[in-house]
N, C-alpha and C. Protein backbone atom coordinates (compact mmCIF):
# COMPACT_ATOMS: atom_id res chain seq x y z
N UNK A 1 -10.88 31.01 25.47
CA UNK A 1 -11.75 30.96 24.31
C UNK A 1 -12.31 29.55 24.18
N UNK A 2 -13.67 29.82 24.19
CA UNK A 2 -14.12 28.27 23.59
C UNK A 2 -14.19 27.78 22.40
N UNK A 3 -14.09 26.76 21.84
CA UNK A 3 -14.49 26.74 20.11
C UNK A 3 -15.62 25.43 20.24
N UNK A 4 -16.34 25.73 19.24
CA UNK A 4 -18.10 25.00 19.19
C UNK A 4 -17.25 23.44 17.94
N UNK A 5 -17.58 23.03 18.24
CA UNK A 5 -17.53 21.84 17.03
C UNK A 5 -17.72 22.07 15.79
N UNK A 6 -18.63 23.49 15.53
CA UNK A 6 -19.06 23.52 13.89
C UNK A 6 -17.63 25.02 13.88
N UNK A 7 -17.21 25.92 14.79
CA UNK A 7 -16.14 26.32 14.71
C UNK A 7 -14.64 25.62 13.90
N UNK A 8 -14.60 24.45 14.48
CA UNK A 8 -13.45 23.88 14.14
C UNK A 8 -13.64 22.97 13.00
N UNK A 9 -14.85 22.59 12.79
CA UNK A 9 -15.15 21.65 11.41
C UNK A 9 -14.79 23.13 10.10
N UNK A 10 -15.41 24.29 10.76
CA UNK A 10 -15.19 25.54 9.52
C UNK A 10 -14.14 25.78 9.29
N UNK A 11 -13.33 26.02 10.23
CA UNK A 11 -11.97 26.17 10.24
C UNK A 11 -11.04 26.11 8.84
N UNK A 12 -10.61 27.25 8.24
CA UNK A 12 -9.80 27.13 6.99
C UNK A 12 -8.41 27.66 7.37
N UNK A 13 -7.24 27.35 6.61
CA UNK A 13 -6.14 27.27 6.91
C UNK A 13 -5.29 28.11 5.66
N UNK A 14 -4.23 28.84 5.39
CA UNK A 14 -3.92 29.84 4.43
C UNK A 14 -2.91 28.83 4.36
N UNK A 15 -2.60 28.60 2.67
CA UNK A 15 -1.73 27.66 2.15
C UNK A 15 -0.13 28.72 2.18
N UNK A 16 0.97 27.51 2.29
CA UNK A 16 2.52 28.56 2.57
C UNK A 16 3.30 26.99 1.75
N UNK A 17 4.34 28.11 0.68
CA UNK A 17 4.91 27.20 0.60
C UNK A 17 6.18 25.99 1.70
N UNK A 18 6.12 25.34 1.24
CA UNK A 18 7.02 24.63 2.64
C UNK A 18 6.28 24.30 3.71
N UNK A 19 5.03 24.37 3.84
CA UNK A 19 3.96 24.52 4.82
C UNK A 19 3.10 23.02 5.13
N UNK A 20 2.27 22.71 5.88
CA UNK A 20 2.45 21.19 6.22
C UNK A 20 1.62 20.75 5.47
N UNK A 21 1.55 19.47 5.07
CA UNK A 21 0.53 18.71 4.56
C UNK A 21 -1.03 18.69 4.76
N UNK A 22 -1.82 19.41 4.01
CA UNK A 22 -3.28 19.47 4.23
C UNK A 22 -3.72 18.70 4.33
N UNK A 23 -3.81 17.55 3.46
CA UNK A 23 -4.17 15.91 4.20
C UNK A 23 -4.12 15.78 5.71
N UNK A 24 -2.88 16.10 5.99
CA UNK A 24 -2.69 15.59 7.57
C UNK A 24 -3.36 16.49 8.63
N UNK A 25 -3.39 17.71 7.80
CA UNK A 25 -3.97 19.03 8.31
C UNK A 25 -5.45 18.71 8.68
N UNK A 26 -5.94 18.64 7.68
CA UNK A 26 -7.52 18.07 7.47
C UNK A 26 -8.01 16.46 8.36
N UNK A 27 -6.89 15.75 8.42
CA UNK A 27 -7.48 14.46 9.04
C UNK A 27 -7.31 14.81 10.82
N UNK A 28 -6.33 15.74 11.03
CA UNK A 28 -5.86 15.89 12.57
C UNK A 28 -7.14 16.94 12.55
N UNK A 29 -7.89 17.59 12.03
CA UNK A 29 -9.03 18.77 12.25
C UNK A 29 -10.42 18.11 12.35
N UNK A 30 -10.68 17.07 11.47
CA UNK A 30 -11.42 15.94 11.70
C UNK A 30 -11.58 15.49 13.02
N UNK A 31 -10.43 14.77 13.49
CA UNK A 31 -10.31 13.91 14.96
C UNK A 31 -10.78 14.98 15.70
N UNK A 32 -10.37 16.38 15.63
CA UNK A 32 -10.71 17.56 16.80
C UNK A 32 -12.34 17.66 16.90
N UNK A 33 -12.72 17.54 15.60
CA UNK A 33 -14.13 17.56 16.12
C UNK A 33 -14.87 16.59 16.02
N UNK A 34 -14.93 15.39 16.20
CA UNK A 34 -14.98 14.35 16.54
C UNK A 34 -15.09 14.16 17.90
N UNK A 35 -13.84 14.61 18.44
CA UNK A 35 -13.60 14.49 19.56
C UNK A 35 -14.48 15.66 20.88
N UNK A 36 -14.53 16.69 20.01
CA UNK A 36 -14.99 18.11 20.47
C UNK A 36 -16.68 17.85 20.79
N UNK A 37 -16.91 17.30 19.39
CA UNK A 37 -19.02 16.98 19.18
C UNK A 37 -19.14 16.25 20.23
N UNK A 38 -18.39 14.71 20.69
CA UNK A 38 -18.48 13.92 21.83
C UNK A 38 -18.84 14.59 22.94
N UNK A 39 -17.67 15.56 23.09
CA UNK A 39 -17.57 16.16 24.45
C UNK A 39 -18.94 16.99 24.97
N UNK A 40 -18.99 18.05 23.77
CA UNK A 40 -20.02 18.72 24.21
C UNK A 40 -21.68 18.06 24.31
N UNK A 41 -21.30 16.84 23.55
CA UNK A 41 -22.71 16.53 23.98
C UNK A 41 -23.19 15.75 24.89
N UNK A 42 -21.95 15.18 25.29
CA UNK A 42 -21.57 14.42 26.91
C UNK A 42 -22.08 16.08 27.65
N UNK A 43 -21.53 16.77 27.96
CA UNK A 43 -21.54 18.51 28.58
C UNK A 43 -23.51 18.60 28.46
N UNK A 44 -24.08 17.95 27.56
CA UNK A 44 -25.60 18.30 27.56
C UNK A 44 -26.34 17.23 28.26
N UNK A 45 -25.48 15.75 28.01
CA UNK A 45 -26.00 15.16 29.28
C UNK A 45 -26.30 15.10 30.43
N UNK A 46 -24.91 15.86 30.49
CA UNK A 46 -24.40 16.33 32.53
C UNK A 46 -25.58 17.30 32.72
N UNK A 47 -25.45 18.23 31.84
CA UNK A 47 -26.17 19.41 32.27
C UNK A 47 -28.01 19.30 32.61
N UNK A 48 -28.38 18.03 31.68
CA UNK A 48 -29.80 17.30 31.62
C UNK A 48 -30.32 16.41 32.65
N UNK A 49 -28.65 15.81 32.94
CA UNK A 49 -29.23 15.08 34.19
C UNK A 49 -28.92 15.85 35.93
N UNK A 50 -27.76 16.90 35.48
CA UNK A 50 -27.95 17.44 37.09
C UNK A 50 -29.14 18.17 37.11
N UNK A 51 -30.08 18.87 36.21
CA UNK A 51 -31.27 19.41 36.30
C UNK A 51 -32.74 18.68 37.03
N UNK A 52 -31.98 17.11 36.58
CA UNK A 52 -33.28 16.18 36.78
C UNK A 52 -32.64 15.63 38.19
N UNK A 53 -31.32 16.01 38.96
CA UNK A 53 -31.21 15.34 40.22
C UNK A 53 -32.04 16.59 40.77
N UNK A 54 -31.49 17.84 40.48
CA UNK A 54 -31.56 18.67 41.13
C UNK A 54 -33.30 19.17 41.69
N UNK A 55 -33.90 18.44 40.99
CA UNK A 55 -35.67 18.56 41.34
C UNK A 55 -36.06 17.60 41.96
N UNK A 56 -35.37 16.83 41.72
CA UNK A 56 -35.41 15.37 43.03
C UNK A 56 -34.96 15.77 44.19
N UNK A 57 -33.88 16.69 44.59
CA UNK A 57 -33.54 16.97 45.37
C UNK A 57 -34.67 18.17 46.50
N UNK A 58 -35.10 18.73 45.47
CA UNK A 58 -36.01 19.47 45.92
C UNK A 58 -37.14 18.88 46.16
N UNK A 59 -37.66 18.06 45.53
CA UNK A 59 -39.10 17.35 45.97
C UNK A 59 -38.46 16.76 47.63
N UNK A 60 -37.19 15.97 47.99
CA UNK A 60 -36.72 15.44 48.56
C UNK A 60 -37.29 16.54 50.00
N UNK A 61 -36.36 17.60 49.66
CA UNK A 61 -35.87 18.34 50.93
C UNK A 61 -37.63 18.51 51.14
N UNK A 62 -38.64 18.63 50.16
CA UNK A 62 -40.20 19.53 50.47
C UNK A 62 -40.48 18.34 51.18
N UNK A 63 -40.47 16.73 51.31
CA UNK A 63 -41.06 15.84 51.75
C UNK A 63 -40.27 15.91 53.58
N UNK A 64 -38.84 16.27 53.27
CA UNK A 64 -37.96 15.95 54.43
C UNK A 64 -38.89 17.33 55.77
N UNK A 65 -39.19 18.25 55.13
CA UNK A 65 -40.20 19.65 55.53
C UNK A 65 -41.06 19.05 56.47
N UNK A 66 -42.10 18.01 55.51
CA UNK A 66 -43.46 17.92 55.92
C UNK A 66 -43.50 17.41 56.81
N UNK A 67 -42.20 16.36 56.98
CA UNK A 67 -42.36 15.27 58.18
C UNK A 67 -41.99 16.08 59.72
């Protein structure tokens, strides 16, 4: 399963007595997407720039053709 960044920012939790601290709950759910938004938008870089090798590569191989 994947979870999206706005998944885990939504994320609600059912209160129990004896049950852990929502503060801590809420600040450790924070860091997750924090950490999560980084990632995936690192994941849109990769994906932006292997698109832009990948036509270089092709102009490459059409020039490597002609010769």
């Amino acid at each position: 399963m994947t979870l999206s960044p706005f998944e885990v920012e939504r994320r609600e939790f059912a209160k129990a007595p004896f049950g852990y601290k929502p503060r801590d709950v809420d600040q450790f759910l924070d860091e997750v997407h924090r950490t999560l938004s980084e990632l995936w938008q690192e994941r849109v870089d990769i994906r932006e720039e292997t698109e832009v090798l990948k036509e270089r590569l092709t102009r490459f191989e059409q020039l490597e053709d002609q010769l």
